[in-house]
Protein backbone atom coordinates (compact mmCIF):
# COMPACT_ATOMS: atom_id res chain seq x y z
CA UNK A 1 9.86 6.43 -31.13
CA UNK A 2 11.57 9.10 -29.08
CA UNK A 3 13.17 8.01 -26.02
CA UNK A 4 12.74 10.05 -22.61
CA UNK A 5 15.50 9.99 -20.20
CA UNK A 6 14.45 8.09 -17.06
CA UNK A 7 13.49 10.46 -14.07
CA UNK A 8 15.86 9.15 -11.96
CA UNK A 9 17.93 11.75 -9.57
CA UNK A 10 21.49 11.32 -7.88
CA UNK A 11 19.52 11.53 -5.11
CA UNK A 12 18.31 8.09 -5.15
CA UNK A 13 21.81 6.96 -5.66
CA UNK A 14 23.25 9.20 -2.82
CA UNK A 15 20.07 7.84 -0.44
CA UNK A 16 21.28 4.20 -0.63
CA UNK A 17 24.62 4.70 0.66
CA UNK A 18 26.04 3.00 -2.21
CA UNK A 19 24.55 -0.46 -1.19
CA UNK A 20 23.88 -2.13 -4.57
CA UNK A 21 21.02 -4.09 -3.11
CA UNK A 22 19.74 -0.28 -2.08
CA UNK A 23 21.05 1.06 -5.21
CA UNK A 24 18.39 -0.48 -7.27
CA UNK A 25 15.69 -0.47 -4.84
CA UNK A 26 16.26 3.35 -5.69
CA UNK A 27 16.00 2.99 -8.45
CA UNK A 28 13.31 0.71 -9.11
CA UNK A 29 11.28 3.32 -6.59
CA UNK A 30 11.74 6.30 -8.68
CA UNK A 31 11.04 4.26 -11.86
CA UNK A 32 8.04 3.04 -10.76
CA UNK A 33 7.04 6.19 -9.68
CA UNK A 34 7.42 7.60 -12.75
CA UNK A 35 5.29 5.00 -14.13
CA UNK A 36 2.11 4.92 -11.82
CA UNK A 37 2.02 8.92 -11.92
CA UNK A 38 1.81 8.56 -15.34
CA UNK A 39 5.02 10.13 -16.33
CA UNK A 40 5.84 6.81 -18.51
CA UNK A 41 2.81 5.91 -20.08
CA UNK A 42 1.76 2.05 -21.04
CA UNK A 43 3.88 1.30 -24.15
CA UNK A 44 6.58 3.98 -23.57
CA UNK A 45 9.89 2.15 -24.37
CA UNK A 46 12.09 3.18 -21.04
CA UNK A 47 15.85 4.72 -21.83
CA UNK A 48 18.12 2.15 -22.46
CA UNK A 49 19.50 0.07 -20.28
CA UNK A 50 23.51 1.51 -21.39
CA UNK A 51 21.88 5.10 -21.41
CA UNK A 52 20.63 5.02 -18.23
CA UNK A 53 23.05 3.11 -16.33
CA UNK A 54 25.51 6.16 -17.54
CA UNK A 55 23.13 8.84 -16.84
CA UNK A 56 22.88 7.70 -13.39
CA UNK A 57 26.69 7.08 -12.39
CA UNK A 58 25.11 2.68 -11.69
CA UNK A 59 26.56 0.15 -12.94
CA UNK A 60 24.45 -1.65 -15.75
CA UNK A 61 23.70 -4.70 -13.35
CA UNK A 62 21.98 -2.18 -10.70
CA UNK A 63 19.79 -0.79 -13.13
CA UNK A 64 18.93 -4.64 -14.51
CA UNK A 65 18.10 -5.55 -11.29
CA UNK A 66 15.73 -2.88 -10.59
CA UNK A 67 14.37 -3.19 -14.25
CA UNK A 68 13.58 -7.17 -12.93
CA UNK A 69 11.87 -5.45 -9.77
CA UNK A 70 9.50 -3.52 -11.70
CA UNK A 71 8.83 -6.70 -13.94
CA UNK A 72 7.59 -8.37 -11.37
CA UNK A 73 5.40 -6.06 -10.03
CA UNK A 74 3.87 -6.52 -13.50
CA UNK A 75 4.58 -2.47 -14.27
CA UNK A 76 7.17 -3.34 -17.12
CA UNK A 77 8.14 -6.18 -19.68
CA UNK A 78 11.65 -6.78 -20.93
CA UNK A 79 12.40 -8.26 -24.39
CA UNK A 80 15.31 -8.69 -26.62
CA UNK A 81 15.55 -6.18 -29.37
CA UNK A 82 12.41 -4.23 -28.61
CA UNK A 83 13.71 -2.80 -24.74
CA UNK A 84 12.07 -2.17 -21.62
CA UNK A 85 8.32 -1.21 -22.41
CA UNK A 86 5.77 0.37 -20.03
CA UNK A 87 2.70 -2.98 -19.23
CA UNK A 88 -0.67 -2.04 -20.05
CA UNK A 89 -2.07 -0.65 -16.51
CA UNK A 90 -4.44 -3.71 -16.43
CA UNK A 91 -1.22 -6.31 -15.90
CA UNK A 92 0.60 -3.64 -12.86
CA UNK A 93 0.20 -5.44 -9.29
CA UNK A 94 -2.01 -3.15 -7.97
CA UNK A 95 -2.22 -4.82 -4.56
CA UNK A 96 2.03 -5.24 -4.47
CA UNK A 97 3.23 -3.06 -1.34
CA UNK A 98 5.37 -1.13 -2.56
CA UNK A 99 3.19 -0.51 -5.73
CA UNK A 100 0.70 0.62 -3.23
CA UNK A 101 3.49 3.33 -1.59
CA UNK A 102 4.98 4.41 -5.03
CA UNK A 103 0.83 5.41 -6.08
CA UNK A 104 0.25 7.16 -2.89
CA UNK A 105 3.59 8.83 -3.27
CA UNK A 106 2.55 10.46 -6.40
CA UNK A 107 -1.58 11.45 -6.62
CA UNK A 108 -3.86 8.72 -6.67
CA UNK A 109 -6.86 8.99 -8.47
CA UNK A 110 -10.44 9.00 -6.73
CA UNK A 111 -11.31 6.54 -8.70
CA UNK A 112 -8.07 4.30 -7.32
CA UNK A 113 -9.11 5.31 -3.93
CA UNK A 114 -13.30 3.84 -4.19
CA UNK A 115 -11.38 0.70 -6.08
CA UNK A 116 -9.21 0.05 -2.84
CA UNK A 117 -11.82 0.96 -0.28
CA UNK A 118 -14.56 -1.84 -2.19
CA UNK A 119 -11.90 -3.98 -1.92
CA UNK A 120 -11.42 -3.44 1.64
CA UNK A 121 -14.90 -3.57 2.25
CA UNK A 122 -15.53 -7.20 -0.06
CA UNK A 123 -12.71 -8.73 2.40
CA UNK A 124 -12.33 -7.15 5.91
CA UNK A 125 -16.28 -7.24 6.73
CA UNK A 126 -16.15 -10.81 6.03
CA UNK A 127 -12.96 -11.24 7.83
CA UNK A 128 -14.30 -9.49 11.33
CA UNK A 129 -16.94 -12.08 10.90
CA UNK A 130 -14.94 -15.16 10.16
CA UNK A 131 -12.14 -14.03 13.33
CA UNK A 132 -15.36 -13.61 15.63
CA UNK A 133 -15.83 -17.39 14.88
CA UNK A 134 -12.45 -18.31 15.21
CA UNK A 135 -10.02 -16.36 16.94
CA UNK A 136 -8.10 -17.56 20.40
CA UNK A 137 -7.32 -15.92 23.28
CA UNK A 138 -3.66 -15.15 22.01
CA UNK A 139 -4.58 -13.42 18.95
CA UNK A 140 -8.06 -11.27 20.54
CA UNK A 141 -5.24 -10.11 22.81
CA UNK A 142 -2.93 -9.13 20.30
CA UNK A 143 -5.84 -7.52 18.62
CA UNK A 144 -6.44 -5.90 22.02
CA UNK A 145 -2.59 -4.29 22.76
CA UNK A 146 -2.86 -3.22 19.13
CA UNK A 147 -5.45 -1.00 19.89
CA UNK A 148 -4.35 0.47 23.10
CA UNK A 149 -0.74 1.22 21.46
CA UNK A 150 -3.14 2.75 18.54
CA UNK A 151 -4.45 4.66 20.98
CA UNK A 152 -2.07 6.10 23.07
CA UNK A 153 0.12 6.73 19.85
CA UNK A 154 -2.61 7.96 17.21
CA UNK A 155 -2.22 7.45 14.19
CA UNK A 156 -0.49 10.78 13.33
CA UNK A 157 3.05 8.76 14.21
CA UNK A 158 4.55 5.46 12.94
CA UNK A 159 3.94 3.71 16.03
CA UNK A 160 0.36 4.26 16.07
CA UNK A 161 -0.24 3.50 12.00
CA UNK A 162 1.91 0.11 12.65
CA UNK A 163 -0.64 -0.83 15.28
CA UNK A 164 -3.29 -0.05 12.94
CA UNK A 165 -1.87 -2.53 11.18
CA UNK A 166 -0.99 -4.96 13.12
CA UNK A 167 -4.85 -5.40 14.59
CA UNK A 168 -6.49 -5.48 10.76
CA UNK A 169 -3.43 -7.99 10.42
CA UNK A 170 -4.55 -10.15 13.15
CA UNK A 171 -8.06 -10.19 12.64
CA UNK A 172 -6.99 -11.60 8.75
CA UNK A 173 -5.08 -14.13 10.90
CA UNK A 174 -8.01 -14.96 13.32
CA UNK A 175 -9.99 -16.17 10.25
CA UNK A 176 -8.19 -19.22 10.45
CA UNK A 177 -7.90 -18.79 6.18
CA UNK A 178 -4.51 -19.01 4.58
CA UNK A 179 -5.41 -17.91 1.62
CA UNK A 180 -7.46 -14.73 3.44
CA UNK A 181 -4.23 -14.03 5.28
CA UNK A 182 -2.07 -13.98 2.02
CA UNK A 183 -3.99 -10.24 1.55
CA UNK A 184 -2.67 -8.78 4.80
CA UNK A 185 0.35 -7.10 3.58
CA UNK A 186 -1.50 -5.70 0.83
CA UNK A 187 -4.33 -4.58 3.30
CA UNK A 188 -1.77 -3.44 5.48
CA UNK A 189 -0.02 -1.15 3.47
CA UNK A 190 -3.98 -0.06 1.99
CA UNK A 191 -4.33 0.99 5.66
CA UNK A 192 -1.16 2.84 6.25
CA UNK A 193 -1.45 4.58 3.03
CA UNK A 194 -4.84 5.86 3.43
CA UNK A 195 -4.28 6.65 6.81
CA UNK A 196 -1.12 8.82 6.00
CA UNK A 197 -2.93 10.29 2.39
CA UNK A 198 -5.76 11.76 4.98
CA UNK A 199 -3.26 13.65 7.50
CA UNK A 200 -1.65 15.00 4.04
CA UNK A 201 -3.22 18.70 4.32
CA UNK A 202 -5.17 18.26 7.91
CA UNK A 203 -5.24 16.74 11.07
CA UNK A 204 -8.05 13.15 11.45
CA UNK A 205 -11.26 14.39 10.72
CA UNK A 206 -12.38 12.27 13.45
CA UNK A 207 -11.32 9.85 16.62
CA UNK A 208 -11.33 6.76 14.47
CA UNK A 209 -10.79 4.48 17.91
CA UNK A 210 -14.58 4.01 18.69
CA UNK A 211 -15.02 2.62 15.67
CA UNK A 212 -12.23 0.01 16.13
CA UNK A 213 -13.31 -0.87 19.72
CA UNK A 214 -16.37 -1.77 18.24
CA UNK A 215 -14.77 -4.35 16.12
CA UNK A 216 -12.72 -5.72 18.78
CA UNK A 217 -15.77 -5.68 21.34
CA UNK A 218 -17.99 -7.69 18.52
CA UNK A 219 -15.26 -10.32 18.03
CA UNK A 220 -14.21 -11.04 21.76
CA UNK A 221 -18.00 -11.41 22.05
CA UNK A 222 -17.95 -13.41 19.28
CA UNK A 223 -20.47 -12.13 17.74
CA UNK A 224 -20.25 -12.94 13.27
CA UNK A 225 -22.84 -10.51 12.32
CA UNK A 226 -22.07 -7.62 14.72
CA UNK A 227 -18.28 -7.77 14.00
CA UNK A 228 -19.47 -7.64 9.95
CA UNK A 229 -21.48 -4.49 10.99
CA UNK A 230 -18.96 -3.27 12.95
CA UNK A 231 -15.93 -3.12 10.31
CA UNK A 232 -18.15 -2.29 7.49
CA UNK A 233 -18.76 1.18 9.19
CA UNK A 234 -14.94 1.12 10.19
CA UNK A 235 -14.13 0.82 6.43
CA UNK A 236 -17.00 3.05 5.07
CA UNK A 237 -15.94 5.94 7.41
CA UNK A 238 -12.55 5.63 6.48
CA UNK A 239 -13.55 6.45 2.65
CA UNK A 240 -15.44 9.42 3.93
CA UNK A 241 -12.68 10.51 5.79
CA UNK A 242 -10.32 9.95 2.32
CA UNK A 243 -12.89 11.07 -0.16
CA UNK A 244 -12.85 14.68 2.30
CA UNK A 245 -9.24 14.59 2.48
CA UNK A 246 -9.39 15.28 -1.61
CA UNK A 247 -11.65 18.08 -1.54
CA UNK A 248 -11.46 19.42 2.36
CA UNK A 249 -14.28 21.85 2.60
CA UNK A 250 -13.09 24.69 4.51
């Protein structure tokens, strides 16, 4: 089989200040977003790791290292002999953070977009229900600052997407379920990606704060079945808003 170089730029390099823990976070980036754009398809045998440790100026240990990041996220699979091969898209960590930034860095399909937003809407319904239930004082206001820093930031800037995240964060903490809060960085990141892939070519369709007050106001009331309602239209709104952000009608 014919090997491609790696799409790797000096770039990458030159953005990590020479820090080798950088160096092949850089690395591992570009790799991998080679590989969810498509640009390395599943069973594509990568460059080698002597090739591209020379084409990029690394030494062979940086590129190893990212190699190891990418294996974890399930997107590649090392063996002796055969090289660095391209996983079958079913075994890729889908719901990994960073996996999650490198497929909204490239195109995500609509398809990838529906999967995410039903997964959203199987857990975070369920969640505003369980955190109306069982939240304290401490975390509703948490939840509560979150919203007004939301607010008065919006979520066009990085302060205002971080509070975003930080109330769907806490209401996944205010279900009082460990293994329910074990999905907030990956629901977190689902957030801030969507969020940022719907400014990409226009401004919010939409104020999307009503929508979270509502939330809030159904789980300070504590109130199950009104804070399910509640973030169910939250979540389904947002996939309008995402699903117009693909094809904006003018």
């Amino acid at each position: 089989m014919k090997k491609k170089s790696d799409p790797v730029g000096a770039a990458e390099t030159a953005r990590s200040g020479g820090n080798p823990g950088r160096i092949h976070g850089a690395i591992a980036r570009t790799l991998g977003i080679a590989i969810v754009s498509g640009q390395h398809q599943p069973g594509e045998i990568l460059t080698n790791e002597i090739e591209s440790s020379e084409l990029l100026n690394v030494s062979r240990s940086a590129y190893r290292e990212a190699v190891r990041i990418l294996a974890a996220k399930g997107l590649v699979e090392s063996r002796p002999k055969t090289g660095t091969r391209v996983s079958a898209k079913a075994r890729w960590n889908l719901l990994d953070p960073e996996v999650l930034a490198w497929l909204f860095e490239s195109e995500p399909s609509e398809d990838f977009l529906r999967g995410l937003f039903e997964l959203r809407m199987i857990v975070e319904p369920a969640a505003a229900a369980l955190a109306a239930e069982r939240r304290d004082e401490g975390q509703l206001e948490r939840m509560r600052q979150a919203l007004i820093e939301m607010q008065q930031q919006t979520l066009a800037t990085e302060a205002g997407q971080a509070a975003d995240r930080d109330f769907h964060d806490t209401v996944l903490e205010a279900t009082d379920n460990a293994a329910l809060f074990t999905l907030s960085s990956s629901i977190g990141a689902a957030v801030r990606w969507t969020t940022i892939f719907k400014q990409r070519k226009r401004e919010l369709p939409r104020d999307p704060m009503p929508d979270h007050w509502k939330v809030f106001d159904a789980i300070a009331a504590r109130r199950p079945d009104a804070a399910k309602a509640a973030m169910e239209r939250l979540v389904g709104l947002a996939l309008d808003d995402t699903r117009a952000s693909i094809d904006p009608k003018d």
